[in-house]
Protein backbone atom coordinates (compact mmCIF):
# COMPACT_ATOMS: atom_id res chain seq x y z
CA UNK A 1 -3.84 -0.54 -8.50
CA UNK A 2 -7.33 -0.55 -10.17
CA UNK A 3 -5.14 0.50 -13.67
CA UNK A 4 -3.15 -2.37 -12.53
CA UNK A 5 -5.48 -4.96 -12.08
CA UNK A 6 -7.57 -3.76 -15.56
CA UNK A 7 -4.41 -4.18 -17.59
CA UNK A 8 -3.61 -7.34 -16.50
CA UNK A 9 -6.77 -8.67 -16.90
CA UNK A 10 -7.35 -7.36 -20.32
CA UNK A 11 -3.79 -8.17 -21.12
CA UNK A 12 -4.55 -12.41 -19.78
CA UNK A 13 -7.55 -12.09 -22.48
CA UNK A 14 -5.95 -10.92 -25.26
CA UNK A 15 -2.54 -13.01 -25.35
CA UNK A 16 -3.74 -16.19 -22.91
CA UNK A 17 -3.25 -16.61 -19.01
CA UNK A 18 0.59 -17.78 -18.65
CA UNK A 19 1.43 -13.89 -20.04
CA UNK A 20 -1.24 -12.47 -17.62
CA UNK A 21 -0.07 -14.01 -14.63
CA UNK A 22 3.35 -13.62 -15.76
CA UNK A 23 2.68 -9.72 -16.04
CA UNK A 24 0.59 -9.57 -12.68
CA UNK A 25 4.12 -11.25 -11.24
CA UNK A 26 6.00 -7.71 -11.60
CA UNK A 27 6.67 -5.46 -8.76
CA UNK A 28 3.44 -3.44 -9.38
CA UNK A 29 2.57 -3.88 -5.67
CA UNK A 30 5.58 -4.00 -3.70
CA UNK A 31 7.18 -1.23 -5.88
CA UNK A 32 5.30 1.46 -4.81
CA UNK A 33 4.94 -0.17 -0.75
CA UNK A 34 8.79 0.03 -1.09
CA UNK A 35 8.79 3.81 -2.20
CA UNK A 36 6.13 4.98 -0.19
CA UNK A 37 8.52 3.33 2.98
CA UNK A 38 10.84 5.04 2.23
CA UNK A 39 9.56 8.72 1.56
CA UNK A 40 7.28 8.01 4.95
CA UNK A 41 9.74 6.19 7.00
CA UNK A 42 13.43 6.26 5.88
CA UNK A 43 15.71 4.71 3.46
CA UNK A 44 17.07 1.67 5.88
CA UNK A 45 13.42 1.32 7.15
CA UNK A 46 12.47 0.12 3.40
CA UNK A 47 15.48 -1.77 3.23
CA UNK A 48 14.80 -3.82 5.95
CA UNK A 49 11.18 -4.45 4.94
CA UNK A 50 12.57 -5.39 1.64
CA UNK A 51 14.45 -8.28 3.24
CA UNK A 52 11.29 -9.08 4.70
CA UNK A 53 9.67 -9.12 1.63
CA UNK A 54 12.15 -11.74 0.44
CA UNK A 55 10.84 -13.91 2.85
CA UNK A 56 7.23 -12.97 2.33
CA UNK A 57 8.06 -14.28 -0.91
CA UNK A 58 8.32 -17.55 -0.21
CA UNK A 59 4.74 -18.30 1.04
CA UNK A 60 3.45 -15.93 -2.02
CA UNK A 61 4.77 -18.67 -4.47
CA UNK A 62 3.56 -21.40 -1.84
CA UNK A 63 0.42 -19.97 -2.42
CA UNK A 64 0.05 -20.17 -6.13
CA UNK A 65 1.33 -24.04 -5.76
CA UNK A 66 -1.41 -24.97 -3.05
CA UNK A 67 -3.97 -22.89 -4.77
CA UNK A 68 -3.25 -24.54 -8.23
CA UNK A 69 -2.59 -27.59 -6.92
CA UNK A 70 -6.10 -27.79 -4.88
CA UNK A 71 -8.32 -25.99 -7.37
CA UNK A 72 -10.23 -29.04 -9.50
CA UNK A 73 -11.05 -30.81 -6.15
CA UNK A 74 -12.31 -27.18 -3.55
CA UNK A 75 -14.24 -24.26 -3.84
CA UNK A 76 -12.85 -21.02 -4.03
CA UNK A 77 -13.49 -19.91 -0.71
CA UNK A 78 -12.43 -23.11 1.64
CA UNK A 79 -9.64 -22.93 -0.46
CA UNK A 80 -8.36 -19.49 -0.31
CA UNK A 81 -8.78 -19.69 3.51
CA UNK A 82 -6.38 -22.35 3.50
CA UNK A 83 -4.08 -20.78 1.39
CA UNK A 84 -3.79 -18.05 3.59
CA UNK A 85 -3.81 -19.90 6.58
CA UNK A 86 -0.62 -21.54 5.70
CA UNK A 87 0.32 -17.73 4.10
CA UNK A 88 0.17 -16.66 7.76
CA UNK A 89 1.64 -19.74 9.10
CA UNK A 90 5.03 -18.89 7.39
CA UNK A 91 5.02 -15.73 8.14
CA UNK A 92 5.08 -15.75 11.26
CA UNK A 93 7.82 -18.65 11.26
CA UNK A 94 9.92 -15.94 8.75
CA UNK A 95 9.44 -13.03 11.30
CA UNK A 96 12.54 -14.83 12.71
CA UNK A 97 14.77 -15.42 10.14
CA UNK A 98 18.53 -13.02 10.89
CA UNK A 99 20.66 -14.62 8.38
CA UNK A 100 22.32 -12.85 5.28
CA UNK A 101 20.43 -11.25 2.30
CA UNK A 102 22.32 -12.77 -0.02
CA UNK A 103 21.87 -16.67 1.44
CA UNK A 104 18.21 -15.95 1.14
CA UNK A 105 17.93 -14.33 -2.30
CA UNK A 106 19.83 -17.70 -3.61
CA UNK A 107 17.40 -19.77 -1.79
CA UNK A 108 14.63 -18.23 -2.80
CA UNK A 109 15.35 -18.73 -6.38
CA UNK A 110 15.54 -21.87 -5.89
CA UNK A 111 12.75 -22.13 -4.19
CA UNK A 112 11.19 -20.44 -6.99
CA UNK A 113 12.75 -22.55 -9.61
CA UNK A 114 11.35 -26.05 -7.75
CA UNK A 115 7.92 -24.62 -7.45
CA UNK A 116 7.63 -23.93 -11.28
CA UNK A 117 9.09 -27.27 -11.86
CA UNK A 118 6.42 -29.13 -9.67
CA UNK A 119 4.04 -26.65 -10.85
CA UNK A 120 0.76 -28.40 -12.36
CA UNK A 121 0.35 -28.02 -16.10
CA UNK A 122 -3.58 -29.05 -16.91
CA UNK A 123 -5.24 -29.59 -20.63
CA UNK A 124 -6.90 -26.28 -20.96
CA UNK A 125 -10.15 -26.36 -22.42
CA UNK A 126 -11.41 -26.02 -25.89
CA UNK A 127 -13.82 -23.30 -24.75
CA UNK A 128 -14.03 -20.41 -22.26
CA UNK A 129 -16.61 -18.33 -21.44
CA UNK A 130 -17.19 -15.01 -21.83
CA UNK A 131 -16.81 -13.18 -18.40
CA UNK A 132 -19.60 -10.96 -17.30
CA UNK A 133 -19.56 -7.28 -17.91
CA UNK A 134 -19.38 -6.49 -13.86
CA UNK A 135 -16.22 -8.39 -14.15
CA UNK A 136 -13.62 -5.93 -14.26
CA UNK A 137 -15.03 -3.24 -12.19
CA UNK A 138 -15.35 -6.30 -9.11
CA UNK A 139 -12.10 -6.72 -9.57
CA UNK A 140 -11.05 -3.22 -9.42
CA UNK A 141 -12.61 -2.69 -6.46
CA UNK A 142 -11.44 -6.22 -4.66
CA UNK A 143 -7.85 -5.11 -5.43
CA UNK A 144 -7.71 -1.62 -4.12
CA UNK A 145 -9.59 -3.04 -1.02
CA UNK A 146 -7.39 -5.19 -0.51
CA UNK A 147 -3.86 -2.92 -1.18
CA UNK A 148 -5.56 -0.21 1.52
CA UNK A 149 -5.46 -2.42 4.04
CA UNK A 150 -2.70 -4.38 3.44
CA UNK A 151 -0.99 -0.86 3.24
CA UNK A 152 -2.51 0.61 6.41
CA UNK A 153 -1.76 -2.62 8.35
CA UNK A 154 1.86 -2.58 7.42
CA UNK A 155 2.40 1.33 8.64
CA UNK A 156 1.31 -0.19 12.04
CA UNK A 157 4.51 -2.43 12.27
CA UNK A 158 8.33 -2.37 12.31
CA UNK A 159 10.28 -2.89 9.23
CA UNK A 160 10.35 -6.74 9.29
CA UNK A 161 6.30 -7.01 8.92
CA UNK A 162 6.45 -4.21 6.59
CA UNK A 163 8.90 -6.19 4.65
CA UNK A 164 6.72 -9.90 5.09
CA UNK A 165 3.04 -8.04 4.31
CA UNK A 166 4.42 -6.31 1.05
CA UNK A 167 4.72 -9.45 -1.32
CA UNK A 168 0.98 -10.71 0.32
CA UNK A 169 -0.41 -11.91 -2.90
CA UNK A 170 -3.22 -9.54 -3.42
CA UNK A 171 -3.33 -9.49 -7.16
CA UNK A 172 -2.65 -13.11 -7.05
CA UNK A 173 -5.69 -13.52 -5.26
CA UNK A 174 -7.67 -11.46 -7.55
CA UNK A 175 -6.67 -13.52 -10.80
CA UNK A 176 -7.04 -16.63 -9.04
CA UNK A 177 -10.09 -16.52 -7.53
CA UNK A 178 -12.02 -14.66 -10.55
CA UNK A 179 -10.13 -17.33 -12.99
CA UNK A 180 -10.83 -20.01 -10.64
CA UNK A 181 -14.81 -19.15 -10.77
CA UNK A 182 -15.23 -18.09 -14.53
CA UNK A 183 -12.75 -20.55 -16.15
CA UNK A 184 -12.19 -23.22 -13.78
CA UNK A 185 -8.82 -24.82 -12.54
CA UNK A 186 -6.83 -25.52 -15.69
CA UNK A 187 -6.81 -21.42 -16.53
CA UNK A 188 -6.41 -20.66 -12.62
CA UNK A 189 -3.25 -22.58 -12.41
CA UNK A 190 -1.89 -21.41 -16.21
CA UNK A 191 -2.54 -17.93 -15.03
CA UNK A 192 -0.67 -18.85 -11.46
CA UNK A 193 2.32 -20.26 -13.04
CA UNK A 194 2.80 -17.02 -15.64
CA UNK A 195 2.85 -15.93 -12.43
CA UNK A 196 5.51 -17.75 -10.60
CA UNK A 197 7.36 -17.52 -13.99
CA UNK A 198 8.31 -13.68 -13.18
CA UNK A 199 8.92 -14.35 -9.46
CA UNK A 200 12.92 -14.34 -10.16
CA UNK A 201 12.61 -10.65 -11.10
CA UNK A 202 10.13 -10.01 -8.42
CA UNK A 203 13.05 -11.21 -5.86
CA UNK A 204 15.51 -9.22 -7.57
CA UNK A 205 13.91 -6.22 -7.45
CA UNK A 206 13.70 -6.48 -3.44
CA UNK A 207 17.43 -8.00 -3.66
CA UNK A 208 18.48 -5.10 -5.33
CA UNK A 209 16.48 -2.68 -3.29
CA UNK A 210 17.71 -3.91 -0.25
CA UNK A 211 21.22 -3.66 -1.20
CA UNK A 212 21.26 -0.70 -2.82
CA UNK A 213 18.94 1.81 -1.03
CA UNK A 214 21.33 2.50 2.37
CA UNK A 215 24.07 3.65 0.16
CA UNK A 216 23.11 5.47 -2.75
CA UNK A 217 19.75 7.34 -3.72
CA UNK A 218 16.46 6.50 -4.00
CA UNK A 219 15.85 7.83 -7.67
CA UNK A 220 19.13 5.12 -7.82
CA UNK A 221 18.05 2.27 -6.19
CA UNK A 222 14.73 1.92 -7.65
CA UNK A 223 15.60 2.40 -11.46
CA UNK A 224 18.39 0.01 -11.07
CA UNK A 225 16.20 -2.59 -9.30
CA UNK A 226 13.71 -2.02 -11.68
CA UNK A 227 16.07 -2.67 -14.64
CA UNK A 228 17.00 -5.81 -13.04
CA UNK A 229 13.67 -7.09 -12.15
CA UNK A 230 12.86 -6.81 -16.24
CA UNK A 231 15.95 -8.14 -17.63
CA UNK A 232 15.50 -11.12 -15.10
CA UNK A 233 11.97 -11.40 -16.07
CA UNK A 234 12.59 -11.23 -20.00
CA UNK A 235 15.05 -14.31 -19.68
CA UNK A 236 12.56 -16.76 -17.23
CA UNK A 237 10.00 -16.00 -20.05
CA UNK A 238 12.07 -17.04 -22.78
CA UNK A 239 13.93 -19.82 -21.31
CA UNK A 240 11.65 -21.28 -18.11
CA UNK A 241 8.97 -23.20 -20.67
């Protein structure tokens, strides 16, 4: 995760916010929650969570709406509180939800789709200041904070919490919050919506884990959900402007 987090970072700075955030939107996190399930656990335990995880998704890209959406008029923290307030909120309402994978993979697509459509597109400013040199390191450290205990937490529950706490948006929060502070609201929500630009292959990489991983093998049903989770990504870049 620190590698993670760097490269992103470096990679927002170098070619602009809307490819950072659409980078930090990959499976980096869940990927490797998913795996370590299923080595740890079994194969139908991190299918299960994976289903989960498709509805975790939707308050992840609820998130990076309220958060963008709320940024020019509160301060990081009240904000982010609220944000995962109503992150918890949904959760708890999704802990419920016993319907089929593939009704919720379609909806959440659309869901997806809306929120990019609604999703605020600000003037971003002529200038940006340079970020300070303890920067990175913070956020290295924020990160792998937070994917420890989002990790440990997780191994306390069933499969269906394992599933809902895997998409929590911890990088999200970290390129949020640090844009939010050192270049103010209109980079925050560019670097959000790069973001919510690669959520459609962040869903089908958990679609395509969940379906695949009770009947073939793992080595299988990761590189195939992988594969699909870049090709998906590689069209919303090109086409979702």
């Amino acid at each position: 995760m620190p590698s993670l987090i760097a490269g992103v970072t470096l990679a927002a700075r170098r070619w602009g916010n809307v490819i950072g955030g659409w980078l930090g939107g990959f499976p980096w996190v869940a990927g490797p929650i998913s795996i370590f399930l299923a080595l740890e656990q079994s194969k139908d335990f991190a299918a299960k969570s994976a289903m989960g995880s498709l509805v975790g998704c939707f308050s992840t890209y609820a998130f990076a709406w309220l958060y963008a959406k709320l940024a020019p008029r509160l301060h990081w923290f009240p904000l982010l509180m609220l944000c995962y307030a109503m992150i918890f909120g949904s959760l708890y309402i999704g802990q419920f939800y016993s319907g089929s994978i593939h009704l919720l993979f379609i909806t959440l697509l659309l869901f997806i789709l809306l929120v990019y459509k609604l999703f605020p597109r600000p003037e971003v400013p002529a200038h940006i200041a340079a970020p300070p040199r303890f920067d990175l390191p913070l956020r290295m450290i924020v990160a792998t904070t937070f994917v420890a205990v989002i990790t440990q937490v997780a191994s306390w529950t069933g499969p269906v919490w394992s599933g809902l706490l895997t998409p929590f948006p911890i990088m999200t929060t970290c390129l949020a919050v640090f844009t939010h502070i050192q270049q103010g609201p209109a980079q925050c929500a560019r670097i959000l919506r790069g973001m919510v630009n690669s959520g459609m292959g962040y869903a089908t990489f958990l679609y395509a884990v969940g379906l695949l991983l009770p009947h073939t093998s793992m080595l299988v049903a990761y590189s195939a959900a992988m594969a699909c989770s870049s090709i998906a990504n590689i069209l919303t870049l090109k086409y979702l402007k």
